[in-house]
N, C-alpha and C. Protein backbone atom coordinates (compact mmCIF):
# COMPACT_ATOMS: atom_id res chain seq x y z
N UNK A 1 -37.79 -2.72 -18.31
CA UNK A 1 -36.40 -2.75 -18.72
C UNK A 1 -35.87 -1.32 -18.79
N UNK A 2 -34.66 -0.95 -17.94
CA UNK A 2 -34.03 0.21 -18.21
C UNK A 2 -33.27 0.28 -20.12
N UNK A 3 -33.02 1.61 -19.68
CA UNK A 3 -32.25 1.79 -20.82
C UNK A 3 -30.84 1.31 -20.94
N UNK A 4 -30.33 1.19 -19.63
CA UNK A 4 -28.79 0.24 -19.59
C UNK A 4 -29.24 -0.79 -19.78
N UNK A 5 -30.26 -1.86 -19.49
CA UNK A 5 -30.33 -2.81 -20.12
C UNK A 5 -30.51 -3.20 -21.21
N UNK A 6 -31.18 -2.33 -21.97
CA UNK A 6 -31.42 -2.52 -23.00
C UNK A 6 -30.43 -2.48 -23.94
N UNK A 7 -29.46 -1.59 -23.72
CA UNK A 7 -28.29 -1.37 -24.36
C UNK A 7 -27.55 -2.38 -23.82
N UNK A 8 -27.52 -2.89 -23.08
CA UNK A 8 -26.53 -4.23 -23.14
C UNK A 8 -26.70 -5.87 -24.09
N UNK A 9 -28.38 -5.64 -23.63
CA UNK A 9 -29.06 -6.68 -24.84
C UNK A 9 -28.18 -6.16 -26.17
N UNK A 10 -28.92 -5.06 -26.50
CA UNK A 10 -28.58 -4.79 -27.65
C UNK A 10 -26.96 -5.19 -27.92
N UNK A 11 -26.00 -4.68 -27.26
CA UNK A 11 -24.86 -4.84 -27.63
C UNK A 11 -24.25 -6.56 -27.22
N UNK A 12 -24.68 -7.12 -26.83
CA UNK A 12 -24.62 -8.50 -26.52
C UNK A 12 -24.86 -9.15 -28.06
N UNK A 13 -26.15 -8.86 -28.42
CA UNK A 13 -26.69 -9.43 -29.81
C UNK A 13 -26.09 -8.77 -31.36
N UNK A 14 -25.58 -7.43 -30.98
CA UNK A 14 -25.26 -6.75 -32.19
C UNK A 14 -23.51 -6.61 -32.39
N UNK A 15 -22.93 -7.09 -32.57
CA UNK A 15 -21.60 -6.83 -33.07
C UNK A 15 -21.34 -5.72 -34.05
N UNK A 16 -22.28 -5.50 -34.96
CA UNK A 16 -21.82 -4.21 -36.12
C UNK A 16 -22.24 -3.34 -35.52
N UNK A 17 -21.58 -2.23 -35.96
CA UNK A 17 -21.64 -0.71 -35.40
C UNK A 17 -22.07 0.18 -36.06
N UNK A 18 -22.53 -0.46 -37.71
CA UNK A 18 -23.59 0.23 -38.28
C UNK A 18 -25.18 -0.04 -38.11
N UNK A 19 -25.40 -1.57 -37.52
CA UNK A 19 -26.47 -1.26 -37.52
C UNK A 19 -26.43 -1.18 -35.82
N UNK A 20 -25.61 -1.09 -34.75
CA UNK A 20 -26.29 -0.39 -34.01
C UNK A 20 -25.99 1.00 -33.87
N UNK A 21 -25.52 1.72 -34.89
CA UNK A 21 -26.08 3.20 -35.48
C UNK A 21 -26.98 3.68 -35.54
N UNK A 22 -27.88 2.52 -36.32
CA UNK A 22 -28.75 1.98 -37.20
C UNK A 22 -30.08 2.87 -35.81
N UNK A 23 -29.80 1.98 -35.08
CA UNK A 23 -30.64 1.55 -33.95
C UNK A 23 -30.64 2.56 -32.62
N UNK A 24 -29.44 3.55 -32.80
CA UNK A 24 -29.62 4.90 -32.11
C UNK A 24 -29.96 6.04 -32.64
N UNK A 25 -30.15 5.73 -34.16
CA UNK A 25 -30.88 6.90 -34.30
C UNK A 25 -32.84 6.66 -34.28
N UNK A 26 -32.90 5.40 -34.37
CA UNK A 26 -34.52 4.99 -34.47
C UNK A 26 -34.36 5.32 -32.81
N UNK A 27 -34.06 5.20 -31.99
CA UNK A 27 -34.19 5.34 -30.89
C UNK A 27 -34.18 7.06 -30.41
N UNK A 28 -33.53 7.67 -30.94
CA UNK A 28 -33.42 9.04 -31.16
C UNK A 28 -35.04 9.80 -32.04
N UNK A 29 -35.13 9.10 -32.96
CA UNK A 29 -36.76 9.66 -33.83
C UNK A 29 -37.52 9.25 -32.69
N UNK A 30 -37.86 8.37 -32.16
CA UNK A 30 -38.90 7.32 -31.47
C UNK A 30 -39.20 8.48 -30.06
N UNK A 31 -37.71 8.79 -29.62
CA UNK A 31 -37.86 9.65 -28.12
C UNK A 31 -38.57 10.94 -28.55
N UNK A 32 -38.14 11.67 -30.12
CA UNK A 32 -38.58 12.93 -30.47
C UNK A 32 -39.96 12.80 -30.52
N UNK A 33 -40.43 12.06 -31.17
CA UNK A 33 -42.34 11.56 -31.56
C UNK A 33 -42.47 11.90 -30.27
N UNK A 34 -42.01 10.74 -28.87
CA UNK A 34 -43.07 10.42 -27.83
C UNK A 34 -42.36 11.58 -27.11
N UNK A 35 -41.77 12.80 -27.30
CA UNK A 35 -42.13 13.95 -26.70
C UNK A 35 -42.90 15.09 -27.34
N UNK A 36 -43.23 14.60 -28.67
CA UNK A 36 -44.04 15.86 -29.25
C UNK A 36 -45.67 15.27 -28.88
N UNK A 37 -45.61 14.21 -28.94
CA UNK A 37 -46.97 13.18 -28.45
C UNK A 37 -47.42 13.34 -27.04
N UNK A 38 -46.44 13.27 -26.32
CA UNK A 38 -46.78 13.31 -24.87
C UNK A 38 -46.80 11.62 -24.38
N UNK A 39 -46.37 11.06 -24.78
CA UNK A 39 -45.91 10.06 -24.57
C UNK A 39 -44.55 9.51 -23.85
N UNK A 40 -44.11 8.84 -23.08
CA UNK A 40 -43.22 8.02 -22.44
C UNK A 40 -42.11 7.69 -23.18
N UNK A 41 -41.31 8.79 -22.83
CA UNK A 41 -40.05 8.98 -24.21
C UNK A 41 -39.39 7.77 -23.34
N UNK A 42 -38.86 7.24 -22.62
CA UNK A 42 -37.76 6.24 -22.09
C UNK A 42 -38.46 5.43 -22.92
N UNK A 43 -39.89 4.90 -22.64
CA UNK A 43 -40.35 3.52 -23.46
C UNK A 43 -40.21 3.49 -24.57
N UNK A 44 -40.75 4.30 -25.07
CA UNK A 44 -40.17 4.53 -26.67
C UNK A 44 -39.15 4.47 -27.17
N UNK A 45 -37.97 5.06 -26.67
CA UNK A 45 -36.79 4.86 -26.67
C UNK A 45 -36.06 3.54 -26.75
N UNK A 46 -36.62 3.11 -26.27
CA UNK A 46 -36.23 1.55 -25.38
C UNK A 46 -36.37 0.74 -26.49
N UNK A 47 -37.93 0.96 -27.07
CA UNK A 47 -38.44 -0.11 -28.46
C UNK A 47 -37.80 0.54 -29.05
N UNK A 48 -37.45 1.74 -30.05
CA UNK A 48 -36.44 2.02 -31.09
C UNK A 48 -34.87 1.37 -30.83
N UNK A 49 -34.70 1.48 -29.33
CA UNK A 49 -32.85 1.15 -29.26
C UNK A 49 -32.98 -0.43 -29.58
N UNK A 50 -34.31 -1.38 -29.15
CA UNK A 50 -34.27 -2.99 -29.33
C UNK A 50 -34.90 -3.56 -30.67
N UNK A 51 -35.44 -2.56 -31.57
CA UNK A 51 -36.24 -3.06 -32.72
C UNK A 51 -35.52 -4.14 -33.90
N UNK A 52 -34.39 -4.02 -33.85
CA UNK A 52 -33.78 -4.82 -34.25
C UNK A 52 -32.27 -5.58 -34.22
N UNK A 53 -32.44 -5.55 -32.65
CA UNK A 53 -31.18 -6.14 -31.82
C UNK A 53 -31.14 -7.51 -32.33
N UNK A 54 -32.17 -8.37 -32.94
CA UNK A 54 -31.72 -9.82 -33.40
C UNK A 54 -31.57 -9.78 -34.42
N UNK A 55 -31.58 -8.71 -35.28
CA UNK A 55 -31.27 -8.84 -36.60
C UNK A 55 -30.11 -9.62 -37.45
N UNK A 56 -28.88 -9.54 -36.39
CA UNK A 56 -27.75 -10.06 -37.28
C UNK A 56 -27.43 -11.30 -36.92
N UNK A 57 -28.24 -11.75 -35.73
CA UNK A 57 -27.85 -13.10 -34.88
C UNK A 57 -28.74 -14.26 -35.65
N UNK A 58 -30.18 -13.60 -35.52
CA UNK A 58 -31.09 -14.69 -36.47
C UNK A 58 -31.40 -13.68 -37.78
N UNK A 59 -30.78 -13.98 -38.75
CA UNK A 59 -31.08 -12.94 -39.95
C UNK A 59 -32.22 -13.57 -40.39
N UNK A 60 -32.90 -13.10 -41.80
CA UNK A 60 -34.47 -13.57 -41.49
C UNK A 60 -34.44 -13.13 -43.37
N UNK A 61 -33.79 -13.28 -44.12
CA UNK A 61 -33.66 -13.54 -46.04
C UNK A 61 -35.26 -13.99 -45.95
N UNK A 62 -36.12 -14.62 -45.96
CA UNK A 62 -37.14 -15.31 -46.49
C UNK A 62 -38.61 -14.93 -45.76
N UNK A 63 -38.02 -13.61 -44.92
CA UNK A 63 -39.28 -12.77 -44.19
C UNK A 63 -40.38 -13.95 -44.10
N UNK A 64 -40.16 -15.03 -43.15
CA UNK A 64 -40.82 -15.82 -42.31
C UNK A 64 -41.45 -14.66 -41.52
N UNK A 65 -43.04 -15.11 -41.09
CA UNK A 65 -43.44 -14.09 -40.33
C UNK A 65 -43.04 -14.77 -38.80
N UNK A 66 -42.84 -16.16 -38.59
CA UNK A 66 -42.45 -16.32 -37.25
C UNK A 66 -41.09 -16.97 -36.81
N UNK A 67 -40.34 -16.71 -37.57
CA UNK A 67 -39.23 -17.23 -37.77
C UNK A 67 -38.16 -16.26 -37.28
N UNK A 68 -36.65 -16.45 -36.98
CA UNK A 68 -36.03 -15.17 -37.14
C UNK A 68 -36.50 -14.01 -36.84
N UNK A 69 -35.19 -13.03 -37.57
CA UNK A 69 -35.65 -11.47 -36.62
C UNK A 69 -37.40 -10.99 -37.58
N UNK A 70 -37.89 -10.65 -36.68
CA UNK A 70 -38.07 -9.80 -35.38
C UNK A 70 -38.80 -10.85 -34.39
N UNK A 71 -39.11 -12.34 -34.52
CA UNK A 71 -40.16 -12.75 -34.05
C UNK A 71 -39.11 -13.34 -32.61
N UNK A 72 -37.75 -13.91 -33.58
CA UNK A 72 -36.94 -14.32 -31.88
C UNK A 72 -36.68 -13.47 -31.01
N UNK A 73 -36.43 -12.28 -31.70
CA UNK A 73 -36.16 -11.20 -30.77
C UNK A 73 -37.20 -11.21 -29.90
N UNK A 74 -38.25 -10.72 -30.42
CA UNK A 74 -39.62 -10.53 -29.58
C UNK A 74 -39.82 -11.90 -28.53
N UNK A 75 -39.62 -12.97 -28.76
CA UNK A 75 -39.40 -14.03 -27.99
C UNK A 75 -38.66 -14.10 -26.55
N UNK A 76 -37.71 -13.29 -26.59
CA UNK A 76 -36.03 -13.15 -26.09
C UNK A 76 -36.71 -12.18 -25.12
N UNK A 77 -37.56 -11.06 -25.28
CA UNK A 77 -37.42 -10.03 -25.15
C UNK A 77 -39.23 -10.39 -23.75
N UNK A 78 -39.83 -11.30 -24.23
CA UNK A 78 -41.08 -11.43 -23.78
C UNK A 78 -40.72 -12.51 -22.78
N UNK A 79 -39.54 -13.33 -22.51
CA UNK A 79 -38.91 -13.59 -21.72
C UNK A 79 -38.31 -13.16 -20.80
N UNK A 80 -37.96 -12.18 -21.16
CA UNK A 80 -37.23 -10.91 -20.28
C UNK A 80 -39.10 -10.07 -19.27
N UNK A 81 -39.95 -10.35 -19.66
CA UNK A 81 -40.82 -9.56 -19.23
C UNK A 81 -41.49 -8.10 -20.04
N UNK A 82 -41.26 -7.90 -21.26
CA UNK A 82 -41.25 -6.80 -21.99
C UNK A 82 -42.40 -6.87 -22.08
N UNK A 83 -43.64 -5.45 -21.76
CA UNK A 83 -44.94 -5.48 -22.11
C UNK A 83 -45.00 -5.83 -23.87
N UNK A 84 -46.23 -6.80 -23.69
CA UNK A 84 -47.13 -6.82 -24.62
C UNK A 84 -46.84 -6.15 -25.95
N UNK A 85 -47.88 -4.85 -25.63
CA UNK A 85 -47.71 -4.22 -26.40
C UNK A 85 -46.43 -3.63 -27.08
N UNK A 86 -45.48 -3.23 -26.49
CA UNK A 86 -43.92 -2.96 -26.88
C UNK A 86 -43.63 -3.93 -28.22
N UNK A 87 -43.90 -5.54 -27.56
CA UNK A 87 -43.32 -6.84 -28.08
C UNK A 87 -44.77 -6.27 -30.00
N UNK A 88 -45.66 -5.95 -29.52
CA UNK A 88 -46.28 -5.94 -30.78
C UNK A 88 -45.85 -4.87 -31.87
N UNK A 89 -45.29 -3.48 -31.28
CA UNK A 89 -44.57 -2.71 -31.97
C UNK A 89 -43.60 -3.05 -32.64
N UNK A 90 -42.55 -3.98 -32.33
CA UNK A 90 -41.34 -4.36 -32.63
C UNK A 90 -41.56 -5.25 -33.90
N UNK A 91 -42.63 -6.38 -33.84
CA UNK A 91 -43.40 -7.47 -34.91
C UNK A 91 -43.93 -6.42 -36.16
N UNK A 92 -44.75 -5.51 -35.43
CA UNK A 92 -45.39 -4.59 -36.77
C UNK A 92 -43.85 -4.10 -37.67
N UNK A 93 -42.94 -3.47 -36.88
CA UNK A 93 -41.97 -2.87 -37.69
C UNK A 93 -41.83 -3.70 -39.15
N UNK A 94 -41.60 -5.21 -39.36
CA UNK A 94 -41.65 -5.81 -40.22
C UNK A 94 -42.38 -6.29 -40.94
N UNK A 95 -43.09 -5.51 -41.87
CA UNK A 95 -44.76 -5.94 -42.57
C UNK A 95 -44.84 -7.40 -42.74
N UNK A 96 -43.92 -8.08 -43.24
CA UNK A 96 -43.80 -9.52 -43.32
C UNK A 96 -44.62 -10.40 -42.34
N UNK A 97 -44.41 -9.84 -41.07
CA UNK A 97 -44.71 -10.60 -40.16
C UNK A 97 -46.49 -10.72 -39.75
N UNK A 98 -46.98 -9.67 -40.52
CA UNK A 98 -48.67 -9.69 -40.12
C UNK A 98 -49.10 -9.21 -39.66
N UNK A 99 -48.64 -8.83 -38.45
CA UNK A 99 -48.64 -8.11 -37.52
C UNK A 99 -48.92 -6.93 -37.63
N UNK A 100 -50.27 -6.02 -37.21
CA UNK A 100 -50.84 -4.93 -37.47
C UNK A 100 -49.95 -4.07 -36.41
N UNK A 101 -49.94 -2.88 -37.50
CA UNK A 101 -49.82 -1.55 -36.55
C UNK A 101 -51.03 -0.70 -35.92
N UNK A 102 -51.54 -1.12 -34.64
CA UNK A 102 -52.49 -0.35 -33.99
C UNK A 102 -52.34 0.81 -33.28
N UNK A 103 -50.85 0.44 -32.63
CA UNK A 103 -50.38 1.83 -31.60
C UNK A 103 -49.93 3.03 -32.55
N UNK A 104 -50.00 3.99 -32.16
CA UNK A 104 -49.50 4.99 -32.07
C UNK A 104 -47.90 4.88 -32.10
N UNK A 105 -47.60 3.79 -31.17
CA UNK A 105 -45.74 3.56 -31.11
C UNK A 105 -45.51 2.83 -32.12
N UNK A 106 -46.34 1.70 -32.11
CA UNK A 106 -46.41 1.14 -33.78
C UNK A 106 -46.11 1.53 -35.03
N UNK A 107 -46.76 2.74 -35.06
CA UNK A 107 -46.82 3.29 -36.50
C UNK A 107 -45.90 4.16 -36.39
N UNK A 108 -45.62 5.03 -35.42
CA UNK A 108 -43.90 5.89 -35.29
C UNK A 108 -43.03 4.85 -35.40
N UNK A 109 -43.29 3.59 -34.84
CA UNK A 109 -41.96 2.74 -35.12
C UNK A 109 -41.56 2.23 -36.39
N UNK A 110 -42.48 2.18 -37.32
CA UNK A 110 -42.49 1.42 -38.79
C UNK A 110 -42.49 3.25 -39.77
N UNK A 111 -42.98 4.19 -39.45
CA UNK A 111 -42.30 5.73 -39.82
C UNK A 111 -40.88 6.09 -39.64
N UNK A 112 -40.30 5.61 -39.01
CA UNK A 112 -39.15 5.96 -38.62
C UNK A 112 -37.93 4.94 -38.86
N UNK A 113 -38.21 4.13 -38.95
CA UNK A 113 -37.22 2.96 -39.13
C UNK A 113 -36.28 3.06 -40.69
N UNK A 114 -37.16 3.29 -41.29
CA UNK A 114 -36.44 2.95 -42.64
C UNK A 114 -36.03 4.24 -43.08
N UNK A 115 -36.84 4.96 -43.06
CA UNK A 115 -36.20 6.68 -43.07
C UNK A 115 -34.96 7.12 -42.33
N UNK A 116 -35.00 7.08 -41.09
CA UNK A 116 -33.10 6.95 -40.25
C UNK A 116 -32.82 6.37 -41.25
N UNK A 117 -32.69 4.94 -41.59
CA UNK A 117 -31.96 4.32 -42.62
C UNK A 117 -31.26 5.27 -43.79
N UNK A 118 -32.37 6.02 -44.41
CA UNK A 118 -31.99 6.85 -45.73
C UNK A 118 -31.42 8.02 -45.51
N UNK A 119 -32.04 8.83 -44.50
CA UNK A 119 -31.80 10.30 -43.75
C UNK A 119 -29.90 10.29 -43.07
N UNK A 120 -29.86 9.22 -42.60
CA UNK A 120 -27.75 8.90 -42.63
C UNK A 120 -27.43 8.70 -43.66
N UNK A 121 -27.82 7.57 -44.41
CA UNK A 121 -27.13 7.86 -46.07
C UNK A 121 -27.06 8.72 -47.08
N UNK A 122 -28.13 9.43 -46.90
CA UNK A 122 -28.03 10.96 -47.45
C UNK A 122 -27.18 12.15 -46.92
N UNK A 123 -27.18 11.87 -45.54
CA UNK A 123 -25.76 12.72 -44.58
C UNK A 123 -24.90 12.57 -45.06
N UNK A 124 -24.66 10.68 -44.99
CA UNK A 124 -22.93 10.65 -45.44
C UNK A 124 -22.28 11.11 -46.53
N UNK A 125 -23.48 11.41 -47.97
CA UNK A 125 -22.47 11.72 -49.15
C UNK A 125 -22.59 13.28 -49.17
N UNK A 126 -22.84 13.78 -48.68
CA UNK A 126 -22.90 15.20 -48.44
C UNK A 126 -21.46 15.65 -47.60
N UNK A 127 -21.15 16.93 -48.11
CA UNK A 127 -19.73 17.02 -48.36
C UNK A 127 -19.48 17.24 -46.92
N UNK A 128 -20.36 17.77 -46.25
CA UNK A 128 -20.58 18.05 -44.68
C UNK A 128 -20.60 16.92 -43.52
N UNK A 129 -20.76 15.99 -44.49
CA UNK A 129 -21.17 14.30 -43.60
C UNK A 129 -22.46 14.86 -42.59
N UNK A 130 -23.16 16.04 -42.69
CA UNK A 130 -23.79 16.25 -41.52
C UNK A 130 -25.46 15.95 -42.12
N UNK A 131 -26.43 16.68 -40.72
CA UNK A 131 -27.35 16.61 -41.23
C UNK A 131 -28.20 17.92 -41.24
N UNK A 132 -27.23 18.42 -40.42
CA UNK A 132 -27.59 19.69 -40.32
C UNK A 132 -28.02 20.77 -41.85
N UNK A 133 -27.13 20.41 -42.82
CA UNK A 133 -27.72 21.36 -44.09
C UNK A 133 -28.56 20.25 -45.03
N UNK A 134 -28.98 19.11 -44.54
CA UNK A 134 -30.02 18.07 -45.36
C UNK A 134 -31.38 18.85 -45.10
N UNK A 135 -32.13 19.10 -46.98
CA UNK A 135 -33.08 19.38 -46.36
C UNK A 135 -34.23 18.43 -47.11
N UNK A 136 -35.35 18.71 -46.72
CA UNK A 136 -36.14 17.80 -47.24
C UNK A 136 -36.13 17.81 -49.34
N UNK A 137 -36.15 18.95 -49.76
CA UNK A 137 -36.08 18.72 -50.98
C UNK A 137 -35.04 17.71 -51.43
N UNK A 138 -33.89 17.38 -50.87
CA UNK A 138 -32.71 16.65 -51.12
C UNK A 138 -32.96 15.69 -50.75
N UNK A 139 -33.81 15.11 -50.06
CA UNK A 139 -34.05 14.01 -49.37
C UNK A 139 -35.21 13.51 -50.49
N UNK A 140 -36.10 14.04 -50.81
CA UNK A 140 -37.01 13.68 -51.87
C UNK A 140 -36.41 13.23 -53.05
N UNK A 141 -35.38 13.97 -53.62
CA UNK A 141 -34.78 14.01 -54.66
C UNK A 141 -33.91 12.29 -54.85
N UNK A 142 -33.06 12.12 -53.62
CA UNK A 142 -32.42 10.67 -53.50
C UNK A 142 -33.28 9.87 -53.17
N UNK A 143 -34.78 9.67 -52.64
CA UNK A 143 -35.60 8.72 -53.07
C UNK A 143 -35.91 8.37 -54.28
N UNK A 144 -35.67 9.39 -55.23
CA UNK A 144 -36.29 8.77 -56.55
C UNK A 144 -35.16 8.11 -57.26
N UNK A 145 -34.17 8.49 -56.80
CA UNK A 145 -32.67 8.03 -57.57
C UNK A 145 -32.81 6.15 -56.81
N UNK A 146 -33.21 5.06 -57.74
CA UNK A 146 -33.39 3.85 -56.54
C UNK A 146 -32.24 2.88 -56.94
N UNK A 147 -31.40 3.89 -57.24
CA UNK A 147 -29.30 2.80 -57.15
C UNK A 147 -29.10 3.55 -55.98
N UNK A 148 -29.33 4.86 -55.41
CA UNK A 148 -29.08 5.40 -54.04
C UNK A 148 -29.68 4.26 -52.78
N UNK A 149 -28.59 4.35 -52.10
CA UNK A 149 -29.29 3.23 -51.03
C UNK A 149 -30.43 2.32 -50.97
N UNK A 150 -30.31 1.50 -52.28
CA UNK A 150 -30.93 0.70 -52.50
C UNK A 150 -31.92 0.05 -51.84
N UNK A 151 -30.97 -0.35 -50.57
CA UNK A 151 -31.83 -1.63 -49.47
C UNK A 151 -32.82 -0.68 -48.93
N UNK A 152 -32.83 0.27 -49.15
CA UNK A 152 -34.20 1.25 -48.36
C UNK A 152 -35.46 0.81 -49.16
N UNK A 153 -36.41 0.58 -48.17
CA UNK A 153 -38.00 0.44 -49.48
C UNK A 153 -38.80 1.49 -49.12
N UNK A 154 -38.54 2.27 -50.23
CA UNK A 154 -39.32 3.67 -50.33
C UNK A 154 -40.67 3.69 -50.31
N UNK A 155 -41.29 2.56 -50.38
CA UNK A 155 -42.68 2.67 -50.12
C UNK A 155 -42.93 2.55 -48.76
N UNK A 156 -42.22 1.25 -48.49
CA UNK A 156 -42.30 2.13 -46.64
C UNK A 156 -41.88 3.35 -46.05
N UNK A 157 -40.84 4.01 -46.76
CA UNK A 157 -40.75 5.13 -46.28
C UNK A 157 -41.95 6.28 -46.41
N UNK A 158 -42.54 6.22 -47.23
CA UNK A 158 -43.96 6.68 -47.65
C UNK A 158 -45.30 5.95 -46.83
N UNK A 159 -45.22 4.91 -47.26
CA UNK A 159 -46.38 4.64 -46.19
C UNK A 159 -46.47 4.48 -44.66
N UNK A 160 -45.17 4.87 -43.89
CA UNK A 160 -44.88 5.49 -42.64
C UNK A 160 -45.81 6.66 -42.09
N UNK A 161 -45.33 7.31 -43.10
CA UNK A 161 -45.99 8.76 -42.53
C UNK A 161 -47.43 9.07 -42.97
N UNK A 162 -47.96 8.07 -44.41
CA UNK A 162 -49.20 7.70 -44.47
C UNK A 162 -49.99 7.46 -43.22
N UNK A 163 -49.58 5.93 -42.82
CA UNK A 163 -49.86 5.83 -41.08
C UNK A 163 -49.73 6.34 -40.53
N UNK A 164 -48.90 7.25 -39.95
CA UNK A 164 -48.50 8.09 -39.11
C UNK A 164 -49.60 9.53 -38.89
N UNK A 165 -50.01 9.62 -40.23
CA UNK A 165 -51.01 10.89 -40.34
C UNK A 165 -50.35 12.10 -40.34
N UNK A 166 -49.10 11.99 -40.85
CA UNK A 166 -48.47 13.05 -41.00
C UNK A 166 -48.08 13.26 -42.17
N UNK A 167 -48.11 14.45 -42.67
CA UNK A 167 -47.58 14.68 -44.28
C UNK A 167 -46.36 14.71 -44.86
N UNK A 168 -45.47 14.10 -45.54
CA UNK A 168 -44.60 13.55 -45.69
C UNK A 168 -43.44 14.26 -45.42
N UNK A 169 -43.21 15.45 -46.14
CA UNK A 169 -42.29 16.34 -45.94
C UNK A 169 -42.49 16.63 -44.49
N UNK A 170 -43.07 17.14 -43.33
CA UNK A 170 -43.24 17.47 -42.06
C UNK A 170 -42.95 16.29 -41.59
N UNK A 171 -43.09 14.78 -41.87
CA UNK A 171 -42.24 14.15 -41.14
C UNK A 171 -41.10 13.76 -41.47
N UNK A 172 -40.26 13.91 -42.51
CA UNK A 172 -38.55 13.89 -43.11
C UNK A 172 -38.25 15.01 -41.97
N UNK A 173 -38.79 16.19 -42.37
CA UNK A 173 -38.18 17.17 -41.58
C UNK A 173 -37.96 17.06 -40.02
N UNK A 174 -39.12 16.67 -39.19
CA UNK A 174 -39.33 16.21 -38.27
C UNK A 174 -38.31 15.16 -37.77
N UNK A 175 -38.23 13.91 -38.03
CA UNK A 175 -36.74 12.80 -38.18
C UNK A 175 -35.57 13.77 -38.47
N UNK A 176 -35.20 14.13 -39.39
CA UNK A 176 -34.21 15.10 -39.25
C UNK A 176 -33.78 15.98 -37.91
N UNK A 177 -34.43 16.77 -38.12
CA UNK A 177 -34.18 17.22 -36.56
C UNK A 177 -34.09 16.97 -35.09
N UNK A 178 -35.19 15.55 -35.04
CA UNK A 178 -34.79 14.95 -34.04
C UNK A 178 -33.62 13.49 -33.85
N UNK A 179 -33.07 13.50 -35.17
CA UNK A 179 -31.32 13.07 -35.24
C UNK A 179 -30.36 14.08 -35.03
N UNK A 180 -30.42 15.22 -35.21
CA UNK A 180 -29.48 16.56 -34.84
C UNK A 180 -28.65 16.38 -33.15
N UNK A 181 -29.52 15.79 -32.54
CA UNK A 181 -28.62 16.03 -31.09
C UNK A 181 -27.80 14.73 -31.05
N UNK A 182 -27.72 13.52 -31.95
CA UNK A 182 -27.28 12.68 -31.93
C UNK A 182 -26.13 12.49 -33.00
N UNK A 183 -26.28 13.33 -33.87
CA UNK A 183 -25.35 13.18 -34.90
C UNK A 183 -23.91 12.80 -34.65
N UNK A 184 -23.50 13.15 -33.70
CA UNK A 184 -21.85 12.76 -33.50
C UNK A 184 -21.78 10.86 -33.38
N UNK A 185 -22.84 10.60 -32.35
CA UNK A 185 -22.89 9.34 -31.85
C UNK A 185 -23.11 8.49 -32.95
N UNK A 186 -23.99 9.04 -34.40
CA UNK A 186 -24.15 8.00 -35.47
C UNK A 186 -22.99 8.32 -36.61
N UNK A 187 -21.79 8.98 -36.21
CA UNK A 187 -21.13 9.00 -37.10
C UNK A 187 -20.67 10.31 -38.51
N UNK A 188 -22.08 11.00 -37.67
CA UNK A 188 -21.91 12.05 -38.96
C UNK A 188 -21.48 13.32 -38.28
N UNK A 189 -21.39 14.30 -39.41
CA UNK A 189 -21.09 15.85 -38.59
C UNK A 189 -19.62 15.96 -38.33
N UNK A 190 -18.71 15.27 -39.27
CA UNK A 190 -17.40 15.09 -38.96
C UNK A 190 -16.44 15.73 -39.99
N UNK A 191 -16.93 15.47 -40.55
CA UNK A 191 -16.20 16.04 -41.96
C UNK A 191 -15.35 17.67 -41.98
């Protein structure tokens, strides 16, 4: 699957424009990893821009592990011909589902997901809307505050980079910077 296709899936299935925000900046972390990795930044790319393209079509309240998003998606998507493995990255993203993180894309994909999540909401109330002066101490600081963007689960944001094998602050910082070339496209950097 190209990346125009993918973005058409995606925009076929996603009507809101926050979460496919949502879903260009995981696609944005995902390309940064699989070029510091040496890894196949388009593919990567590809699973961050589709990780949760069914989210709003089959919503999934009762984290069924085969039910709803992520499992129709992955369905939709394994129909389409999507390797295997890709389709297992996308399942891991949602612990619910059982589904082990073995890859390497796996575990950048479930590192990165929920963090974009927090790393824009921490942009937006910043007087800058940017992300450019976010730094990790500030970012630590609004995890512990848990009325701040609530729907984030900070333990996944932590046990991301657990998996990941990276130390926590080096990967905030890391996500950060590799949202910097995207910032206009998710909305921030405007102010």
């Amino acid at each position: 699957m190209t990346r125009d296709e993918a973005l058409a899936l995606m925009h076929e299935y996603t009507p809101s424009d926050a979460l496919r925000k949502h879903m260009y900046a995981v696609e944005a972390a995902m390309r940064a990893y699989a070029r510091k990795l040496g890894e196949d930044e388009e593919t990567w790319g590809i699973v961050g821009l589709l990780h949760d393209f069914d989210y709003e079509r089959y919503p999934n309240q009762e984290h069924s592990p085969t039910e709803g998003h992520p499992s129709h998606g992955v369905q939709v998507l394994r129909e389409r011909g999507f390797p295997e493995e890709l389709c297992q990255a996308i399942l891991g993203h949602a612990s619910y589902t059982g589904v082990p993180r073995e890859s390497v894309l796996a575990k950048t994909l479930f590192a990165v997901d929920e963090l974009c999540g927090f790393l824009i909401a921490c942009a937006l109330v910043r007087p800058s809307k940017s992300l450019n002066d976010l730094g990790v101490k500030s970012v630590k600081k609004k995890l512990k505050d848990k009325a701040f963007a609530r729907a984030v689960n900070r333990e996944e944001v932590r046990q991301g980079a657990e998996e990941l094998g990276v130390p926590f602050e080096e990967h905030v910082q890391f996500v950060i910077e590799g949202l910097l070339p995207v910032e206009e496209r998710l909305g921030l950097g405007t102010a």
